[in-house]
PDB file of N, CA and C in Angstrom:
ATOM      1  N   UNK A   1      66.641 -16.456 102.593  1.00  0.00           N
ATOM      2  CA  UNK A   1      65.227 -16.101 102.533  1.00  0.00           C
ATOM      3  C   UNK A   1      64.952 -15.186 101.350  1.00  0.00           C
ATOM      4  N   UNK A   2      65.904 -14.259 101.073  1.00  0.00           N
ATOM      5  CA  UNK A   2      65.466 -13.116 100.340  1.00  0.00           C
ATOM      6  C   UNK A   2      65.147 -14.046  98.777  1.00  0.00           C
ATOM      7  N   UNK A   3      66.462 -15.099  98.612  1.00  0.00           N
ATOM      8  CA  UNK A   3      66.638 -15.705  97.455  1.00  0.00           C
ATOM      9  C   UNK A   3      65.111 -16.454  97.285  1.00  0.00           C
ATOM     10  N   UNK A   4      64.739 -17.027  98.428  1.00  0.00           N
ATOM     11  CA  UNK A   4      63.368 -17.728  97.297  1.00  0.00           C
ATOM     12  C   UNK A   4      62.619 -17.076  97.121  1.00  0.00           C
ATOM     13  N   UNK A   5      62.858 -15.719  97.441  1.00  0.00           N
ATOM     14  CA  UNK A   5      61.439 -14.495  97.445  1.00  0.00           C
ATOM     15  C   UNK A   5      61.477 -13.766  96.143  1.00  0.00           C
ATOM     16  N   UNK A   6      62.882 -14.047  95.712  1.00  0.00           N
ATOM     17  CA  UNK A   6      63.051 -13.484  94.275  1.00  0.00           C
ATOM     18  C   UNK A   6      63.239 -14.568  93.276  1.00  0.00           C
ATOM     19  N   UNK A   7      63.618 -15.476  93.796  1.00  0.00           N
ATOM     20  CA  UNK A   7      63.463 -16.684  92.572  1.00  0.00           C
ATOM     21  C   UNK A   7      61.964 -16.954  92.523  1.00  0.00           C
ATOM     22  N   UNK A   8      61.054 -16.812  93.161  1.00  0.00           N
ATOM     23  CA  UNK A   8      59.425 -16.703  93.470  1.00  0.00           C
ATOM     24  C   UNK A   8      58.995 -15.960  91.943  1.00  0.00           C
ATOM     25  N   UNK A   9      59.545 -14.755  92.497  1.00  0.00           N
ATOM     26  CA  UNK A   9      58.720 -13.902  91.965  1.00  0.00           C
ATOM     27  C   UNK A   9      59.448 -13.658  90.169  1.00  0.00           C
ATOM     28  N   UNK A  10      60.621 -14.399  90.030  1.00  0.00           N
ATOM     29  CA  UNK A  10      61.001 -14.510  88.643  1.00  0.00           C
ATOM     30  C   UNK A  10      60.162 -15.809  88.346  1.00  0.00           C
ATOM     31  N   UNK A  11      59.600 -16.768  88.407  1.00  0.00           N
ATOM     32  CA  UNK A  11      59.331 -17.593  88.191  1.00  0.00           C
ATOM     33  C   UNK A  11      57.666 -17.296  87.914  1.00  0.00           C
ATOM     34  N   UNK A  12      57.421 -16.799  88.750  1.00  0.00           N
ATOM     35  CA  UNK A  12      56.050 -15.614  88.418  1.00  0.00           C
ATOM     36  C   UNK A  12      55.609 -15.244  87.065  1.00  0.00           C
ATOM     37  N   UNK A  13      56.685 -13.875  87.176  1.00  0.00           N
ATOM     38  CA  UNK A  13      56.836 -13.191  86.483  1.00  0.00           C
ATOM     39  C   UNK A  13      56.897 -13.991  84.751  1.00  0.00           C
ATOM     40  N   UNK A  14      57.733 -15.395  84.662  1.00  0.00           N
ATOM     41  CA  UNK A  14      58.332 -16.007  83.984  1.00  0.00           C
ATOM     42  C   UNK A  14      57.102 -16.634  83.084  1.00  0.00           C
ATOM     43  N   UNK A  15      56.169 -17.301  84.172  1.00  0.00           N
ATOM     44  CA  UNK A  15      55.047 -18.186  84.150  1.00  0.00           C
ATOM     45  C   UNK A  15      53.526 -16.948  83.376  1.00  0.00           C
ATOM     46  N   UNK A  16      53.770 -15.934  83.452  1.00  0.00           N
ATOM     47  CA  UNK A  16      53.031 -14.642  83.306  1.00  0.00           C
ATOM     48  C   UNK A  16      53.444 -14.805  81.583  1.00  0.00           C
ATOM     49  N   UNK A  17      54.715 -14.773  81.456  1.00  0.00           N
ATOM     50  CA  UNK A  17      55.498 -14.069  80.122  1.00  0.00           C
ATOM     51  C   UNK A  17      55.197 -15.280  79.243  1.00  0.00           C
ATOM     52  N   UNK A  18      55.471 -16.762  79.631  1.00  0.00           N
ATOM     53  CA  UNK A  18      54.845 -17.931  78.662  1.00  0.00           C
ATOM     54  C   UNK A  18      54.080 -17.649  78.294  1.00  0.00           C
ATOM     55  N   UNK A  19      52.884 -17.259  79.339  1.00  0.00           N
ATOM     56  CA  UNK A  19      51.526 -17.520  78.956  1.00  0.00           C
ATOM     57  C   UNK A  19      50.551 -16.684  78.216  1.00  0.00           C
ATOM     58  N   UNK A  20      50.955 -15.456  77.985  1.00  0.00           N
ATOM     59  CA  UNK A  20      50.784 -14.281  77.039  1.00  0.00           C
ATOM     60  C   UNK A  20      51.463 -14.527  75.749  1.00  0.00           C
ATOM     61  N   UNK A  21      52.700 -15.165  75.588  1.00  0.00           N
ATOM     62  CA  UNK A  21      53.695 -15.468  74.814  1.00  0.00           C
ATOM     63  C   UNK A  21      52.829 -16.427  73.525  1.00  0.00           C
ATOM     64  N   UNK A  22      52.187 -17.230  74.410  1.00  0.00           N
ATOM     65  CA  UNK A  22      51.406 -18.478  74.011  1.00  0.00           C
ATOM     66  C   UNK A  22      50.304 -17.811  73.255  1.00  0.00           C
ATOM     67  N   UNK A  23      49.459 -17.002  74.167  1.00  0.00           N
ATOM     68  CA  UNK A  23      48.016 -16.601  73.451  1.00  0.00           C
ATOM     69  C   UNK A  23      48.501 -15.707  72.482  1.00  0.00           C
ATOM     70  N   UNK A  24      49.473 -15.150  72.157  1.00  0.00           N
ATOM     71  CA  UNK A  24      49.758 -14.516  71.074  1.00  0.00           C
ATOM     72  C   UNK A  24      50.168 -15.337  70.017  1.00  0.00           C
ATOM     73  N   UNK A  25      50.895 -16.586  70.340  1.00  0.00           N
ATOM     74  CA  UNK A  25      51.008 -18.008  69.442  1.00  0.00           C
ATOM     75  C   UNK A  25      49.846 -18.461  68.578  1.00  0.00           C
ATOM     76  N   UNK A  26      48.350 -18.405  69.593  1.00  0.00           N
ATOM     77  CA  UNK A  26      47.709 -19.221  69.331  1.00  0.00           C
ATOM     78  C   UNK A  26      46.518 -17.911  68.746  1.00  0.00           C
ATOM     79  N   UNK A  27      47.209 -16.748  68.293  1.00  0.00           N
ATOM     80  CA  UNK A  27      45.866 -15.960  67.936  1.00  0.00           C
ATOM     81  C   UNK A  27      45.066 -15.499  68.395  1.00  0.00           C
ATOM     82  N   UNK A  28      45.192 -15.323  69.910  1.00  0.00           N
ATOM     83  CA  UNK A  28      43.700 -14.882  71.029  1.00  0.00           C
ATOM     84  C   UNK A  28      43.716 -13.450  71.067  1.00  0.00           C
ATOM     85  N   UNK A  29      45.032 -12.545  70.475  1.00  0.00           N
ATOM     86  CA  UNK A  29      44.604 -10.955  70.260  1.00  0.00           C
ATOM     87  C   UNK A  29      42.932 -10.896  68.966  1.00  0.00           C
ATOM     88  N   UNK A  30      42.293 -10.334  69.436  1.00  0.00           N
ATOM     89  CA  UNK A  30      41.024 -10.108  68.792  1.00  0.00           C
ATOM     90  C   UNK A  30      41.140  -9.082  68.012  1.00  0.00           C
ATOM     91  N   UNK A  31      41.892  -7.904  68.260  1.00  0.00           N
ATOM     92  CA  UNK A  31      42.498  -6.981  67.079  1.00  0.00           C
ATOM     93  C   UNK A  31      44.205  -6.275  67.612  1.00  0.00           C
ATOM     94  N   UNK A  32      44.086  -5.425  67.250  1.00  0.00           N
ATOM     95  CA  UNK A  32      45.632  -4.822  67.137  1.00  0.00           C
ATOM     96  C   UNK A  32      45.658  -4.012  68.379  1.00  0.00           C
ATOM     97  N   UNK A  33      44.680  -3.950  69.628  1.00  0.00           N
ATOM     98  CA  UNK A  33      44.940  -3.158  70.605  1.00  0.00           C
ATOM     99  C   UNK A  33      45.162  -4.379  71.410  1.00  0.00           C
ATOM    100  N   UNK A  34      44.389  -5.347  71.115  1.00  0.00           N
ATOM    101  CA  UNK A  34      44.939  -6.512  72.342  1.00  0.00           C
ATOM    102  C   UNK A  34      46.017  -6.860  71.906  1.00  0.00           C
ATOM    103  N   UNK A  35      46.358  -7.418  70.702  1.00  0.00           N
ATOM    104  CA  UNK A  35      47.870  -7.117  70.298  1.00  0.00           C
ATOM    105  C   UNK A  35      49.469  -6.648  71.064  1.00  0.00           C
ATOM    106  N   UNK A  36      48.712  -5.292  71.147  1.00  0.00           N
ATOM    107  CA  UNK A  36      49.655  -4.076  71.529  1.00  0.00           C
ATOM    108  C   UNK A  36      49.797  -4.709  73.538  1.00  0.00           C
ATOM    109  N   UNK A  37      48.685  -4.929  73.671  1.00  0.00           N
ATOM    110  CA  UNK A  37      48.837  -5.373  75.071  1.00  0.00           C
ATOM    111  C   UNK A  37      48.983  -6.270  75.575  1.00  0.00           C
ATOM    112  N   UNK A  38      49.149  -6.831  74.991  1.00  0.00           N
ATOM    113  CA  UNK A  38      49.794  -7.963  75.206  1.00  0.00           C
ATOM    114  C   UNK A  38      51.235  -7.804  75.081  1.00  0.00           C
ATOM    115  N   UNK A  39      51.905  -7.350  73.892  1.00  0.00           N
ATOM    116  CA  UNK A  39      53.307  -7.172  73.882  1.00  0.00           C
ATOM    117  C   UNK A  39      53.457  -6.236  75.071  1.00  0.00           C
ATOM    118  N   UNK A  40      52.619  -5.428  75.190  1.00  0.00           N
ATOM    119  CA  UNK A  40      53.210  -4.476  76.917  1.00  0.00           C
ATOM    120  C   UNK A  40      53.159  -5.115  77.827  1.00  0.00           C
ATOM    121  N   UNK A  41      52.112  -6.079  78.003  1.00  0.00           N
ATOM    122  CA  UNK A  41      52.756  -6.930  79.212  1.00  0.00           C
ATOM    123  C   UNK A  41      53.886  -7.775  79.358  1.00  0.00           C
ATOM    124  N   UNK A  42      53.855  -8.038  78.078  1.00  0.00           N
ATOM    125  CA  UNK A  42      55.334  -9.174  77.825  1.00  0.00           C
ATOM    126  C   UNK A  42      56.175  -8.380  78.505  1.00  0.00           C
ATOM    127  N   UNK A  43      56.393  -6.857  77.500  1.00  0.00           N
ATOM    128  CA  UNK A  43      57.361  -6.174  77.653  1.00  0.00           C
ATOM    129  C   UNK A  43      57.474  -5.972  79.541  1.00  0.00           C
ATOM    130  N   UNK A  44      56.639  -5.587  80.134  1.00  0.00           N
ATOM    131  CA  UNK A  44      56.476  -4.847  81.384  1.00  0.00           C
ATOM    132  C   UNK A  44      57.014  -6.204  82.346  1.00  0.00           C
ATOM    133  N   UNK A  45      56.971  -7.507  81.756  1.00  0.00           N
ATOM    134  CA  UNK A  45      56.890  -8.899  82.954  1.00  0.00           C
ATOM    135  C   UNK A  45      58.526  -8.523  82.561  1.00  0.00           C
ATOM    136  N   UNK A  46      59.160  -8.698  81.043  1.00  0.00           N
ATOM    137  CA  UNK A  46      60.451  -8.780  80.879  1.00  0.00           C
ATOM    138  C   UNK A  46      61.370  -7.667  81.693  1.00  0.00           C
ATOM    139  N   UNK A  47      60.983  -6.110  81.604  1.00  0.00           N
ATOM    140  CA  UNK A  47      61.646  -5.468  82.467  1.00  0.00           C
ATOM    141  C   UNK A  47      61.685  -5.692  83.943  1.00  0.00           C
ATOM    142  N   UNK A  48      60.237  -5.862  84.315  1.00  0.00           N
ATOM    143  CA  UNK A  48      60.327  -6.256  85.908  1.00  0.00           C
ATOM    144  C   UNK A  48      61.617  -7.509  86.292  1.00  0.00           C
ATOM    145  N   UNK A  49      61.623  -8.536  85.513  1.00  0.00           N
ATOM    146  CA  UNK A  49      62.750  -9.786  85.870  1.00  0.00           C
ATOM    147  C   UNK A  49      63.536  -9.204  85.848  1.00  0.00           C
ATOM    148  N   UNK A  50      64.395  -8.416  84.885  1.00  0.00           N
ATOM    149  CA  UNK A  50      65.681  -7.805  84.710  1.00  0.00           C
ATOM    150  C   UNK A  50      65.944  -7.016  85.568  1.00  0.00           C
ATOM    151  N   UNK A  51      64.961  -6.350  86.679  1.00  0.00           N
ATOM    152  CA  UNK A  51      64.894  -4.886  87.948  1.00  0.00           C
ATOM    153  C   UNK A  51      65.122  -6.275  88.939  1.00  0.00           C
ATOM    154  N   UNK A  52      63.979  -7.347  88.908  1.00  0.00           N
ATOM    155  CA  UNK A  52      64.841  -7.875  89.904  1.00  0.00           C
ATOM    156  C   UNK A  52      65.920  -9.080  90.087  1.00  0.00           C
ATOM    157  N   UNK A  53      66.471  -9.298  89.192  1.00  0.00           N
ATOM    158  CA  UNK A  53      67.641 -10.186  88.733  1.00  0.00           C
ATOM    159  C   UNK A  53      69.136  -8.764  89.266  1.00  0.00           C
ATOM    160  N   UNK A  54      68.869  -7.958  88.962  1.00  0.00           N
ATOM    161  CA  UNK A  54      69.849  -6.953  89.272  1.00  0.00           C
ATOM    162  C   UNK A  54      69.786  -6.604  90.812  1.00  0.00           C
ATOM    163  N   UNK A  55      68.550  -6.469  91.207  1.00  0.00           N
ATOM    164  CA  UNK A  55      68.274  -6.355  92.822  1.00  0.00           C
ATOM    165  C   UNK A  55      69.185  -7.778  93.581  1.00  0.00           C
ATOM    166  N   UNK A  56      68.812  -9.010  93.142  1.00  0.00           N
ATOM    167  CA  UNK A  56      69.390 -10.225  93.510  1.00  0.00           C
ATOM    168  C   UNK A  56      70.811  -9.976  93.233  1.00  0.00           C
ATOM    169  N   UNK A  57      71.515  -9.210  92.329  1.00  0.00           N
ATOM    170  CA  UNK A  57      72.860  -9.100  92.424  1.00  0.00           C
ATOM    171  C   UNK A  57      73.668  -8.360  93.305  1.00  0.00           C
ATOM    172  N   UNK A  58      72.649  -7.722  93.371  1.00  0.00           N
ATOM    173  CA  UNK A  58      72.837  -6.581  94.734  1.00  0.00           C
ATOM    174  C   UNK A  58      73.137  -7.000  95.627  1.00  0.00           C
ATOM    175  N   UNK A  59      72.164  -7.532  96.023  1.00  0.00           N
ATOM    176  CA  UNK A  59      71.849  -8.217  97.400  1.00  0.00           C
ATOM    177  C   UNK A  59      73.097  -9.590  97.318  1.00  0.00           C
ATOM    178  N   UNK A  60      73.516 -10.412  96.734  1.00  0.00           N
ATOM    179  CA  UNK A  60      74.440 -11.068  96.863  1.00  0.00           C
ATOM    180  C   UNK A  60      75.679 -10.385  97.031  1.00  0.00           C
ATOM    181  N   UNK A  61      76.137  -9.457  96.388  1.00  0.00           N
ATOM    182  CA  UNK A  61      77.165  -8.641  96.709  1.00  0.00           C
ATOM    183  C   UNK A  61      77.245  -8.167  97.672  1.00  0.00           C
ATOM    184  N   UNK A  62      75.857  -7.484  98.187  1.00  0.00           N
ATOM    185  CA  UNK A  62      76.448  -6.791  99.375  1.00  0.00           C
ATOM    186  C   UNK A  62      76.240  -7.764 100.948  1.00  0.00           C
ATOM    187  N   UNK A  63      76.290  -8.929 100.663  1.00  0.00           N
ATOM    188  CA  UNK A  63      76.444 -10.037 102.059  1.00  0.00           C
ATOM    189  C   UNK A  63      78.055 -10.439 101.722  1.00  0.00           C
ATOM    190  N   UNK A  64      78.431 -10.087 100.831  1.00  0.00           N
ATOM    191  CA  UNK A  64      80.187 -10.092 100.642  1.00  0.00           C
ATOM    192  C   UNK A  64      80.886  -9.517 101.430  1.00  0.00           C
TER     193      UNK A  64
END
């Protein structure tokens, strides 16, 4: 259970990070503050996966 709750929410998270990824592809920052926020969300989706990709390691280890 826990696993599709975190493969969920990486896939989320994942689907979040394309799609900002993209409008920054395609030019939709309007100046250098949407810019900036955009890379913070990138940044903020990328740390969140990595908090819970490590949680999921956890959690597999400790049913060992």
């Amino acid at each position: 259970m826990n696993e599709k709750i975190l493969s969920h929410l990486l896939a989320e998270f994942q689907e979040e990070i394309d799609g900002n990824t993209n409008a920054l592809r395609q030019g939709a920052a309007k100046d250098f503050a949407e810019y900036k926020h955009l890379c913070g969300v990138i940044q903020g989706l990328s740390l969140a996966q990595s908090i819970v990709k490590a949680l999921a390691d956890k959690l597999e280890n400790f049913d060992e």
